[in-house]
N, C-alpha and C. Protein backbone atom coordinates (compact mmCIF):
# COMPACT_ATOMS: atom_id res chain seq x y z
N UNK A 1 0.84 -1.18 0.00
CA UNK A 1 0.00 0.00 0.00
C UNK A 1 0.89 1.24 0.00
N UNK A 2 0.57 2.53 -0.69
CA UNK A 2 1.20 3.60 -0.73
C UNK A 2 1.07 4.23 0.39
N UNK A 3 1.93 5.32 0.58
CA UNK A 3 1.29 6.49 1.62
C UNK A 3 0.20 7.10 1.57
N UNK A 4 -0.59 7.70 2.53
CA UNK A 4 -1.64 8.28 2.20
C UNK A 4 -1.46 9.35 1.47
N UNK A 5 -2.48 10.12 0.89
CA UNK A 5 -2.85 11.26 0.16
C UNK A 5 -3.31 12.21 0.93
N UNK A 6 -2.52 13.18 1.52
CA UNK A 6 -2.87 13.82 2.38
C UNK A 6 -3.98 15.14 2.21
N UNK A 7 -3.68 15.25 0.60
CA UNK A 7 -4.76 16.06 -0.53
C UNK A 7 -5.85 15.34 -0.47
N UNK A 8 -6.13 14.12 -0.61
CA UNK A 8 -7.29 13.59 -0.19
C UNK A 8 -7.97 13.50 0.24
N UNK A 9 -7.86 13.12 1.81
CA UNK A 9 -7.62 13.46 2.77
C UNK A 9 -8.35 14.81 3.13
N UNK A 10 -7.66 15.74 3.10
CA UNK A 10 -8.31 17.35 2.85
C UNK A 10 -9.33 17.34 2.08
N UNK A 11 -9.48 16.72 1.26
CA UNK A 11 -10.64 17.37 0.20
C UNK A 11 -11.85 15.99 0.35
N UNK A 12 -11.82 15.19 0.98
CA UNK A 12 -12.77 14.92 2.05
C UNK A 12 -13.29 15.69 2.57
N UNK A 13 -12.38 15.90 4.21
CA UNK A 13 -12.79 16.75 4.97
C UNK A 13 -13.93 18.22 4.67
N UNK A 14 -13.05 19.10 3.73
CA UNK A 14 -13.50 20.09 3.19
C UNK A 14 -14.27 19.94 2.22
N UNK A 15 -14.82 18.95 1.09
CA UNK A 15 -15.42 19.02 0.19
C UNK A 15 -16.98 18.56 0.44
N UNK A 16 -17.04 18.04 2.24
CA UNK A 16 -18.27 17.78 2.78
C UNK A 16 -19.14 19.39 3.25
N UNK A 17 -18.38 20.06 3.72
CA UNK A 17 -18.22 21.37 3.57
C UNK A 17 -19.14 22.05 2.71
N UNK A 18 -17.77 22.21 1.82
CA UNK A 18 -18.65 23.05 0.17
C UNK A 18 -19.54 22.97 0.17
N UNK A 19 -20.03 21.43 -0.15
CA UNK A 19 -21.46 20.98 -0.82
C UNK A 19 -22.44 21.44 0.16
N UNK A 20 -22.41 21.23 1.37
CA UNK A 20 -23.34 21.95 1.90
C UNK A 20 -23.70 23.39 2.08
N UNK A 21 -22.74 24.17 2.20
CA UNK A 21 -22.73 25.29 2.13
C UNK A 21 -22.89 25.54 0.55
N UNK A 22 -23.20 25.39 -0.11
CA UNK A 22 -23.46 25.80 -1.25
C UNK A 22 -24.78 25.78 -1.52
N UNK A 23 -25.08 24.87 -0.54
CA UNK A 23 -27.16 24.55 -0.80
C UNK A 23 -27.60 25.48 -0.21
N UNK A 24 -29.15 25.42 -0.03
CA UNK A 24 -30.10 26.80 0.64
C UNK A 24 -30.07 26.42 1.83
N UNK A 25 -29.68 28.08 2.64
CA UNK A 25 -28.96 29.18 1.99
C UNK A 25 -27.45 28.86 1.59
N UNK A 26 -27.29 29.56 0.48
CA UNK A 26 -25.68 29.82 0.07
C UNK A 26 -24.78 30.26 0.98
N UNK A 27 -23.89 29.89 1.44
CA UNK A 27 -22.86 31.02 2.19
C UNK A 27 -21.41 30.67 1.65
N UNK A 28 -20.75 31.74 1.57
CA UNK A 28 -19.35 31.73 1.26
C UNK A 28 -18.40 31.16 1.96
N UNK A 29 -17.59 29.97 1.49
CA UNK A 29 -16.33 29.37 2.24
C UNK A 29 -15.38 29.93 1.57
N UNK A 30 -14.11 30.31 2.98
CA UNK A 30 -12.77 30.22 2.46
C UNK A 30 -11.84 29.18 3.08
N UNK A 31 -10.87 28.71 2.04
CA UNK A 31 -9.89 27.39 2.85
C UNK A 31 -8.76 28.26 2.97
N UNK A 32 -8.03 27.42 3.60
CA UNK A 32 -6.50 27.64 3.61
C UNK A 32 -5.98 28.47 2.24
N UNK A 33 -4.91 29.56 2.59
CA UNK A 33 -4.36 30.31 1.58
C UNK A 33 -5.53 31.08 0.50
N UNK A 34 -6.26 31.64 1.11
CA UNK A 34 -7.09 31.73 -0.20
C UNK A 34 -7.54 33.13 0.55
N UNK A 35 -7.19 34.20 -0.14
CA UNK A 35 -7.89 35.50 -0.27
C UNK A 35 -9.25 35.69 -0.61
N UNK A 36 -9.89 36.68 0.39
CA UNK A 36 -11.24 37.06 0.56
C UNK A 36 -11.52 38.41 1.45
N UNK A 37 -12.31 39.07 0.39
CA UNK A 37 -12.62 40.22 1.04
C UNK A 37 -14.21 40.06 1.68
N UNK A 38 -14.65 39.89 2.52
CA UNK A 38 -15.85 39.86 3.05
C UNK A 38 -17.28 41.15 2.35
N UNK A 39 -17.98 41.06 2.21
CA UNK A 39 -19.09 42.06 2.27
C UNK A 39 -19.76 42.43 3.43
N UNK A 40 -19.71 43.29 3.82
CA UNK A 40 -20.06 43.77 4.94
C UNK A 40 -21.63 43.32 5.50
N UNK A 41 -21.88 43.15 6.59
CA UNK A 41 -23.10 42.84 7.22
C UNK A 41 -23.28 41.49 6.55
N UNK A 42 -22.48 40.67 6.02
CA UNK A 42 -22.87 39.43 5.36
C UNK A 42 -22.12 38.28 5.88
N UNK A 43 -22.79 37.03 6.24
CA UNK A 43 -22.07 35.75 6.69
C UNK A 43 -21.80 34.92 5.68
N UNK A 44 -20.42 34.24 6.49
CA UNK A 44 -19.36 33.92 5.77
C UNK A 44 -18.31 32.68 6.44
N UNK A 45 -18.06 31.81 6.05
CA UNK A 45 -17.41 30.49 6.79
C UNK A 45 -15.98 30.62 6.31
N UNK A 46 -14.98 30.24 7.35
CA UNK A 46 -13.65 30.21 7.05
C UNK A 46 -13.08 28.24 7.55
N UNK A 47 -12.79 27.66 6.93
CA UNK A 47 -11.94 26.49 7.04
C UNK A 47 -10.76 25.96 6.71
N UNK A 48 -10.03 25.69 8.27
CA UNK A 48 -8.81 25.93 8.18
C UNK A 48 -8.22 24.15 8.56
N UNK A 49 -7.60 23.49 8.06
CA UNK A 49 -7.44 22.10 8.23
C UNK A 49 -6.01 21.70 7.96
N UNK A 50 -5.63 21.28 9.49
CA UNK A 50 -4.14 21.01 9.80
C UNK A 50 -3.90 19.79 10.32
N UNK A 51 -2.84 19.18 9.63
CA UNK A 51 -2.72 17.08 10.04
C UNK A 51 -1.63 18.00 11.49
N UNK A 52 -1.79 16.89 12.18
CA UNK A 52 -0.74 16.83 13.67
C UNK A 52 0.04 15.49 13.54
N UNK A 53 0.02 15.35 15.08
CA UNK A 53 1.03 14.59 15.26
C UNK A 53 0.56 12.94 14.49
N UNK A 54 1.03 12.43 14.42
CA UNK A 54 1.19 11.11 13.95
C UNK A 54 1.39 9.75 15.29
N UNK A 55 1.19 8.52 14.45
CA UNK A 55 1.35 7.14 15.69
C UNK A 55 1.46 6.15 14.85
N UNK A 56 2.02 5.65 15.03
CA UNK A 56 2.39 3.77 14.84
C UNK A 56 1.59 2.89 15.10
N UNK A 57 0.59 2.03 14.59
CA UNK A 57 -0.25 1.12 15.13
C UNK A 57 0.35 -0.40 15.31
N UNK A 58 1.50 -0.17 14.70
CA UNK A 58 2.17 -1.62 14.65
C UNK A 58 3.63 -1.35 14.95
N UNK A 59 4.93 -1.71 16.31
CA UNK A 59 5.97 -1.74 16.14
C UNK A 59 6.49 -2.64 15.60
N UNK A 60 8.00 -2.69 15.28
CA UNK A 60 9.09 -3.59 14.48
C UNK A 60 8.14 -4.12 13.51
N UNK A 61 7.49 -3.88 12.66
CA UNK A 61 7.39 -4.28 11.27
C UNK A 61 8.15 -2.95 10.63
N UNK A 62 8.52 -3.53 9.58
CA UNK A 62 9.55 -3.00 8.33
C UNK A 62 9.47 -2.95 7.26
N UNK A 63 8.49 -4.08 6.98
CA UNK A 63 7.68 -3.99 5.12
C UNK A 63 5.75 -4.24 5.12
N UNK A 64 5.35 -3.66 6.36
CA UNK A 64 4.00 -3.66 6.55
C UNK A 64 3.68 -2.65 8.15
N UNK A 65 2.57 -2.54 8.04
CA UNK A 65 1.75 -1.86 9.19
C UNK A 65 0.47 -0.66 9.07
N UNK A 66 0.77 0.12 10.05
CA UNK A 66 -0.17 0.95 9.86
C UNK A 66 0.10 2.09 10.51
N UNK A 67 -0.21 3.21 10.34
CA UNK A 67 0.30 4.57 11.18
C UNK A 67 -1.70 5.12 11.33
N UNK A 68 -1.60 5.88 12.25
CA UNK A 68 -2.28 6.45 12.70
C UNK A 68 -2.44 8.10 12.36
N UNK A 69 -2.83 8.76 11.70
CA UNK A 69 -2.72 10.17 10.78
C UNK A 69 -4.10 11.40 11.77
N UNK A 70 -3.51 11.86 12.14
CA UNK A 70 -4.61 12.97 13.27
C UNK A 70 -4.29 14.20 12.25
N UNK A 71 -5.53 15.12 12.39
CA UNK A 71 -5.83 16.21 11.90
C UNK A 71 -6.97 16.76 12.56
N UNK A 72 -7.09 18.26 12.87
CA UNK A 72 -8.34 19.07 13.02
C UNK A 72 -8.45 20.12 12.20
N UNK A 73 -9.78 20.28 12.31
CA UNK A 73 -10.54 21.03 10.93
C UNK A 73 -10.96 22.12 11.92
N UNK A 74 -10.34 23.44 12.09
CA UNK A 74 -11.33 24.71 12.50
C UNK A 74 -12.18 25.24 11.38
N UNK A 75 -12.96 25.84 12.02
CA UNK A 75 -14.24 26.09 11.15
C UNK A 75 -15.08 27.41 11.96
N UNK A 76 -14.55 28.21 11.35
CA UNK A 76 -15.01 29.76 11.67
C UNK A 76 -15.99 30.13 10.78
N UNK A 77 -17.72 30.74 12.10
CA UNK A 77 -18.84 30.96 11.48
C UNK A 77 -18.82 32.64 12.21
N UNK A 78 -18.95 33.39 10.77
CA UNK A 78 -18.74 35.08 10.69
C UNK A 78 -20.15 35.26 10.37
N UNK A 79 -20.81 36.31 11.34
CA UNK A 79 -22.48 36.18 11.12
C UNK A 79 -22.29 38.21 11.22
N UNK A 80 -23.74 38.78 10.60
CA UNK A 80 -23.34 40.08 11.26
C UNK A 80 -23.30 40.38 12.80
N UNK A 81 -22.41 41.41 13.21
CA UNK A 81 -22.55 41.61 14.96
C UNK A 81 -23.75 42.91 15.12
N UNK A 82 -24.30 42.52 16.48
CA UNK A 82 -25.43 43.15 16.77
C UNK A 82 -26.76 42.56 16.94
N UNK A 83 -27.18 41.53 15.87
CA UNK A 83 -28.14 41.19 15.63
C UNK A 83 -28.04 39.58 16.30
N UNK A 84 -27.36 39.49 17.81
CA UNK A 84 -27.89 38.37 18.25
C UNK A 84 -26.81 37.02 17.52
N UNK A 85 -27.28 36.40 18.55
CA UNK A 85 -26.54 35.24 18.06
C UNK A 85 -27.13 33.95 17.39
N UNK A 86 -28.54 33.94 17.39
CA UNK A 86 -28.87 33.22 16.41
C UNK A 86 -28.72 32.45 14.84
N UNK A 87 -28.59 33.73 13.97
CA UNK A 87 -28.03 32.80 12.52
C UNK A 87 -27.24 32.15 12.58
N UNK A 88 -25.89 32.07 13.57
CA UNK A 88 -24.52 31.95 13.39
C UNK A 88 -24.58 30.56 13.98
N UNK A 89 -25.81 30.33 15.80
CA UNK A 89 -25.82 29.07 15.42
C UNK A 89 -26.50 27.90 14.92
N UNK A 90 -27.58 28.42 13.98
CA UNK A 90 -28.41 27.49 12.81
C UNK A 90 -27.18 27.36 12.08
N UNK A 91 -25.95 27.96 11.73
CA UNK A 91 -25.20 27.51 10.77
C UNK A 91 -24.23 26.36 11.14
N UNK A 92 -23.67 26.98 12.75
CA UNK A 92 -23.02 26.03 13.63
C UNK A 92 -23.77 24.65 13.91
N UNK A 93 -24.88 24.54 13.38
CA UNK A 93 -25.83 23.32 13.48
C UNK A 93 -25.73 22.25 12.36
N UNK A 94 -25.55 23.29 11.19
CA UNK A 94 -25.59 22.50 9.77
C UNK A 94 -24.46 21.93 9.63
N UNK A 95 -23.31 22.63 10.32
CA UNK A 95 -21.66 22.22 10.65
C UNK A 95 -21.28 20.89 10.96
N UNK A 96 -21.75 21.34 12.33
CA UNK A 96 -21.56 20.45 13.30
C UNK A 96 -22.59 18.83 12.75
N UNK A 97 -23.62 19.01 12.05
CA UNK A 97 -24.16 17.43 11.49
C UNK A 97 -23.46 16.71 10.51
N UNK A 98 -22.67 17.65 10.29
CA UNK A 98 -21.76 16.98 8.52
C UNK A 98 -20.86 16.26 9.24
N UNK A 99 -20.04 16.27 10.30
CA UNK A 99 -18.70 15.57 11.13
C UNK A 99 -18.88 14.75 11.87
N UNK A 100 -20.72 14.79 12.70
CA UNK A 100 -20.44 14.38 14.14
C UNK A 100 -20.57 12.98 14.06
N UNK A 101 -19.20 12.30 14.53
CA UNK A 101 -19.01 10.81 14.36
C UNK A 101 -19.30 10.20 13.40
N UNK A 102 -18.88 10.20 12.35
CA UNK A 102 -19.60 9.54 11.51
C UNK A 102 -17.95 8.96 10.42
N UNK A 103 -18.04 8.60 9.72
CA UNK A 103 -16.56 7.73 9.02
C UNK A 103 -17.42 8.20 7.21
N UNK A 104 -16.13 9.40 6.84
CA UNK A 104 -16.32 9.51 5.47
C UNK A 104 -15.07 8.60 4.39
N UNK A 105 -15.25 7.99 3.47
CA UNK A 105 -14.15 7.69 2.84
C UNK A 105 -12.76 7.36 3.14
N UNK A 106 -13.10 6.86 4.34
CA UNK A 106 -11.81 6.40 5.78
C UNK A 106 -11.54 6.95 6.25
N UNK A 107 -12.26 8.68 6.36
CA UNK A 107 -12.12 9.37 7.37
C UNK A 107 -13.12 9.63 8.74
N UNK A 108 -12.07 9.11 9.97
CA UNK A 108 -13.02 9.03 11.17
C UNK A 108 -13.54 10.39 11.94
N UNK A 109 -14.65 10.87 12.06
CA UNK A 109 -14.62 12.48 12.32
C UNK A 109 -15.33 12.05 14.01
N UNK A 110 -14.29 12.69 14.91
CA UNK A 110 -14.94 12.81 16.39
C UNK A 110 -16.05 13.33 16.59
N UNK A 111 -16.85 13.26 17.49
CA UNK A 111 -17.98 14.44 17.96
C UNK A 111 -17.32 15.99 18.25
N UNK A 112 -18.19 16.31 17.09
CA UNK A 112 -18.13 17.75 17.26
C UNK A 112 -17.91 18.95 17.92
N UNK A 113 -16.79 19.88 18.38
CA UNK A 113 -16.99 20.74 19.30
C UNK A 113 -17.70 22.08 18.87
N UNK A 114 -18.48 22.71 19.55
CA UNK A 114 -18.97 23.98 19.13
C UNK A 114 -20.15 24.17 18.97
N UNK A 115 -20.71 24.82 18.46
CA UNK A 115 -20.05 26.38 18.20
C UNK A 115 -19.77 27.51 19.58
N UNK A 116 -18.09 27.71 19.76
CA UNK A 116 -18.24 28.19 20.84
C UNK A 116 -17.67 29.44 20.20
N UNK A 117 -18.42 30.65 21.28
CA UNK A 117 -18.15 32.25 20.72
C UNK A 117 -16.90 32.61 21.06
N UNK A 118 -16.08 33.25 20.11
CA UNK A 118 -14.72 34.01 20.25
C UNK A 118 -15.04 35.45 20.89
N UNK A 119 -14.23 36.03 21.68
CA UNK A 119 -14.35 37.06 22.39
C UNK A 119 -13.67 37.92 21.49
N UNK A 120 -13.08 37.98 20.41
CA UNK A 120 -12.12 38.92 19.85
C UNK A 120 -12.06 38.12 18.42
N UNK A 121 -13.01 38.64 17.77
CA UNK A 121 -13.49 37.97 16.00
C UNK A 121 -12.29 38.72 15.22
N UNK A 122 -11.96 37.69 14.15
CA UNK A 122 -10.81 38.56 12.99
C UNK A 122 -11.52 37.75 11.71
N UNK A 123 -12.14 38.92 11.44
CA UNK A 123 -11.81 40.44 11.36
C UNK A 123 -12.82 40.46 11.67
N UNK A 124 -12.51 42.09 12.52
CA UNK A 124 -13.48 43.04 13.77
C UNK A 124 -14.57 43.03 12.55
N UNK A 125 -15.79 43.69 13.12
CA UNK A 125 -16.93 43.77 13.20
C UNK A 125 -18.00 42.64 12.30
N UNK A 126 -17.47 41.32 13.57
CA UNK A 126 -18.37 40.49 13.43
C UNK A 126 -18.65 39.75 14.51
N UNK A 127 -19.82 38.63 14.54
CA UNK A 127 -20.23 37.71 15.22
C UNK A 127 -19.54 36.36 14.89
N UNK A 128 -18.56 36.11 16.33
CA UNK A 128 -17.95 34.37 15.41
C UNK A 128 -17.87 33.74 16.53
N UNK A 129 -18.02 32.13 15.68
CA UNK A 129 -17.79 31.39 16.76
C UNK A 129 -17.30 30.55 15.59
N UNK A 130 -16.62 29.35 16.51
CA UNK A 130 -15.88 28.17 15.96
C UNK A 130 -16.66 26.79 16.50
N UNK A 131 -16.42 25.90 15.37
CA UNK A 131 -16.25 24.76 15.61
C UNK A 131 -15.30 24.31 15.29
N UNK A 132 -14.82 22.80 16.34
CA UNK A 132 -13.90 22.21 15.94
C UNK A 132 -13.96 20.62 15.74
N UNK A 133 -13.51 20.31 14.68
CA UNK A 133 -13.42 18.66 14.56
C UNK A 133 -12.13 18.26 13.92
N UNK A 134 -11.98 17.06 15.07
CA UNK A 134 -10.80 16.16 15.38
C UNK A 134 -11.18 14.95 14.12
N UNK A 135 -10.42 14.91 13.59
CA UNK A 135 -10.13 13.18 12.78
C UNK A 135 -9.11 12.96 12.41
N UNK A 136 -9.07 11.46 12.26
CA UNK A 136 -8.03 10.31 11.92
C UNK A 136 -8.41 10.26 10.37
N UNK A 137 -6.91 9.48 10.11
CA UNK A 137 -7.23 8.31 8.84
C UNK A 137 -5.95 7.49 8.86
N UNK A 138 -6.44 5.94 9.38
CA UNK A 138 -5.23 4.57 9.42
C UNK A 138 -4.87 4.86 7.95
N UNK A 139 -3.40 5.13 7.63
CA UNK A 139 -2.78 4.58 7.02
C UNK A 139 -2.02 3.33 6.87
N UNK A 140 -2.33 2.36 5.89
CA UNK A 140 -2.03 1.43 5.85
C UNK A 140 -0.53 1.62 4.66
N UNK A 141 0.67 0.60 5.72
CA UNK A 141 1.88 0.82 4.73
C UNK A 141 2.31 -0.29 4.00
C-alpha cells in the first residue's frame, strides 16, 4: 500500500463542507491560503485544516503496518454583529451534522466541538464562533 494522500484526505474533509454550504442558503467558504474580502453585514465560513502529530499502530514491522494520521478542521462561522446570536448558530448546526461521528471515505470524524463564541473575532466587526473537529485516517503501509 502507498502512503496516504494527504490532498485527499483534505478534500474529504473540506469538500463535505462546500457541498453543503453551497445549498439553501448559500454562504461563502474560504480554505486555507485563499484571499477574501468579506461584504459587509454578510455571513461567511472560514476552514482551516491542519494534520498533527502522527502514531504507529504496529511496532518492528519494516515492510508492513499501519500509522495512525490525526488532523483538526477549524471552522469559523462570521455572522453580522449586533443582531444576536442566532443565525450563526443554525449555521453552527448544519456544521456540526456533517462531522459528528460519523466515518467519510476512511475518514473518522470525532464528535463535534462547538459552536463556541470568540471574544475577539478577525476580522473586527463580526459575530464568530468556531467549531472544531478532530479526525483520523489509518494509514495502511
Amino acid at each position: 500500500m502507498a502512503a496516504a494522500d494527504l490532498n485527499a484526505i483534505r478534500a474529504t474533509v473540506e469538500g463535505r463542507l462546500a457541498t453543503e454550504l453551497a445549498g439553501s442558503p448559500a454562504l461563502p467558504v474560504v480554505f486555507n491560503n485563499m484571499p477574501y474580502e468579506p461584504t459587509p453585514n454578510s455571513s461567511w465560513v472560514q476552514c482551516l485544516t491542519a494534520f498533527g502529530a502522527n502514531e504507529y499502530l504496529g511496532h518492528g514491522l519494516t515492510t508492513s503496518g499501519y500509522n495512525r494520521i490525526a488532523g483538526l478542521t477549524l471552522i469559523n462561522i462570521f455572522t453580522p454583529k449586533g443582531v444576536g446570536p442566532g443565525a450563526n448558530l443554525v449555521i453552527g448546526k448544519r456544521i456540526r451534522d456533517l462531522y459528528n461521528r460519523i466515518i467519510v471515505s476512511g475518514v473518522f470524524f470525532d464528535a463535534a466541538n462547538g459552536p463556541e463564541a470568540l471574544g475577539s473575532p478577525s476580522p473586527e466587526g463580526y459575530f464568530q464562533t468556531q467549531v472544531r473537529v478532530a479526525f483520523e485516517f489509518i494509514e495502511e503501509l
